[in-house]
Protein backbone atom coordinates (compact mmCIF):
# COMPACT_ATOMS: atom_id res chain seq x y z
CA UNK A 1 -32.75 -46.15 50.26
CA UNK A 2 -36.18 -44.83 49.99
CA UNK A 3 -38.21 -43.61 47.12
CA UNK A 4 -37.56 -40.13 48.02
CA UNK A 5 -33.92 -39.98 48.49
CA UNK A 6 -33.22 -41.97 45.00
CA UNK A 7 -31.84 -39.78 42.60
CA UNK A 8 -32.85 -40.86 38.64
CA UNK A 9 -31.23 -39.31 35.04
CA UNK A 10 -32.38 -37.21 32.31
CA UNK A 11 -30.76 -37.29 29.27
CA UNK A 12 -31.41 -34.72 26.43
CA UNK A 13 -30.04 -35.05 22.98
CA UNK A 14 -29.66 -31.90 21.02
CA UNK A 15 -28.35 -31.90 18.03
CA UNK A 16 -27.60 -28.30 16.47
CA UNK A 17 -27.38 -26.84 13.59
CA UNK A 18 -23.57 -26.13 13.76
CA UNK A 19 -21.08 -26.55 16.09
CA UNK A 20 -21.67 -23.44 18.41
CA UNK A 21 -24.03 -24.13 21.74
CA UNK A 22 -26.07 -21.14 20.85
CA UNK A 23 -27.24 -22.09 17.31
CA UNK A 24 -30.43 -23.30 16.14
CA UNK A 25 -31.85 -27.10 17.67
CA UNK A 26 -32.38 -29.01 14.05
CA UNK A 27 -32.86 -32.89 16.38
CA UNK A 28 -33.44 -34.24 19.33
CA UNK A 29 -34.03 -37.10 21.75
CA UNK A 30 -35.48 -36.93 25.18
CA UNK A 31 -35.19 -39.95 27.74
CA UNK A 32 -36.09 -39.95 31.68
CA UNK A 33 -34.66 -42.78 34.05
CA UNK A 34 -37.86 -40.87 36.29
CA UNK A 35 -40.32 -42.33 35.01
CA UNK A 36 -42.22 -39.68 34.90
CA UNK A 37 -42.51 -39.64 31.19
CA UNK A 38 -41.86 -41.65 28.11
CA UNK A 39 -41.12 -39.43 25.12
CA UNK A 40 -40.10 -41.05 22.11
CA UNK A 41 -38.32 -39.86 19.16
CA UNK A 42 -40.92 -37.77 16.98
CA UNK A 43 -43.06 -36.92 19.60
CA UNK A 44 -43.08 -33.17 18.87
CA UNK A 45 -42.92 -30.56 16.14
CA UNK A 46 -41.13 -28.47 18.16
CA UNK A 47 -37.66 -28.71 19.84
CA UNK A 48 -37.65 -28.85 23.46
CA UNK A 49 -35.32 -25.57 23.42
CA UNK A 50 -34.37 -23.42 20.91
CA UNK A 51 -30.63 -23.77 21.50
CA UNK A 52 -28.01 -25.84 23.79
CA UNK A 53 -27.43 -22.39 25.63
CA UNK A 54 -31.28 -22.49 26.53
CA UNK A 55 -31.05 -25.96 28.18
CA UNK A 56 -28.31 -24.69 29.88
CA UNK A 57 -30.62 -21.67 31.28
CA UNK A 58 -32.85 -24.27 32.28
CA UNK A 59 -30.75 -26.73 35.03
CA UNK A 60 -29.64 -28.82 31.78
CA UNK A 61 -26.01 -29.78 32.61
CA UNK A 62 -23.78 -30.03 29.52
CA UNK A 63 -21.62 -33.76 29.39
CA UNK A 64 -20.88 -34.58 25.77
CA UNK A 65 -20.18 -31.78 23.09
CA UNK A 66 -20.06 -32.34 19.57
CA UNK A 67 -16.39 -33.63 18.33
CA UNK A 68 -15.62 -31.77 15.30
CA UNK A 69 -14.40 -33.81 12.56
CA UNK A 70 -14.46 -32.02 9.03
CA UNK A 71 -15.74 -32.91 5.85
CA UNK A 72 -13.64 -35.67 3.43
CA UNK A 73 -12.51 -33.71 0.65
CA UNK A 74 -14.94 -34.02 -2.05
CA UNK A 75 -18.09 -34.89 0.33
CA UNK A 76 -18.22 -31.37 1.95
CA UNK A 77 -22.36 -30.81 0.16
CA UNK A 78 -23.19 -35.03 1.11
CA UNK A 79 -25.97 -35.99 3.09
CA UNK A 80 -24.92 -37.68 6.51
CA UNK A 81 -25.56 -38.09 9.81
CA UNK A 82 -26.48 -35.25 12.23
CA UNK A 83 -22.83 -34.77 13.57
CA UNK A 84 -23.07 -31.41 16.33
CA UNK A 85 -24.79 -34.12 18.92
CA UNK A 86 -24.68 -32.12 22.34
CA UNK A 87 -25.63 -34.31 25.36
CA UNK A 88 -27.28 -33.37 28.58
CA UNK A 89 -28.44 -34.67 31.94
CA UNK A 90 -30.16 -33.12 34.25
CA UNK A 91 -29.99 -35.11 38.09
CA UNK A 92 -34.15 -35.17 39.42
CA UNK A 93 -34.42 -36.51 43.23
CA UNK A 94 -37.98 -38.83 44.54
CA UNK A 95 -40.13 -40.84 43.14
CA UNK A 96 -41.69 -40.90 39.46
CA UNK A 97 -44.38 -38.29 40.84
CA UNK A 98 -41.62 -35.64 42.24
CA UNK A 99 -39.41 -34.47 39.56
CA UNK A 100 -37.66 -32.01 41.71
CA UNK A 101 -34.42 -31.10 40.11
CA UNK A 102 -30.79 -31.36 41.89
């Protein structure tokens, strides 16, 4: 299989404010199996998209949505882990210099 016809992952972690797609991007982690490039966690004052719905807009294709577990009782105001994780791919075709999207 050539260069050309290989077809490499992108994964996006976005993790949102609250459970609902369309609410505000508060994390996130980028990775690409491309090559292409190599952003790291921190890389960035701003979220790649505003919302989940916006990667969506974009080619992003939804895989993993947060699993809502509520609060213990008594813990409902404690500080945690970001828990509305929303995880994307997005299939790119070619080589690490053609990032053509599927």
């Amino acid at each position: 299989m050539s260069s050309s016809t290989t077809v490499r992952q992108q994964v996006l972690f976005l993790y949102l404010k609250t459970s609902a797609l369309d609410s505000e991007v508060v994390g996130w982690a980028r990775y690409d199996g491309t090559g292409a490039s190599r952003p790291t966690t921190g890389d960035s004052d701003e979220p790649p998209y505003a919302t989940g719905v916006a990667a969506l807009r974009d080619g992003w294709r939804l895989i993993q949505a947060a699993q809502l577990i509520p609060p213990y009782p008594g813990a409902e105001h404690e500080t945690s882990f970001l828990k509305h994780e929303f995880l994307f791919e997005k299939l790119v075709r070619g080589d690490p210099d053609t990032t053509a999207s599927l």
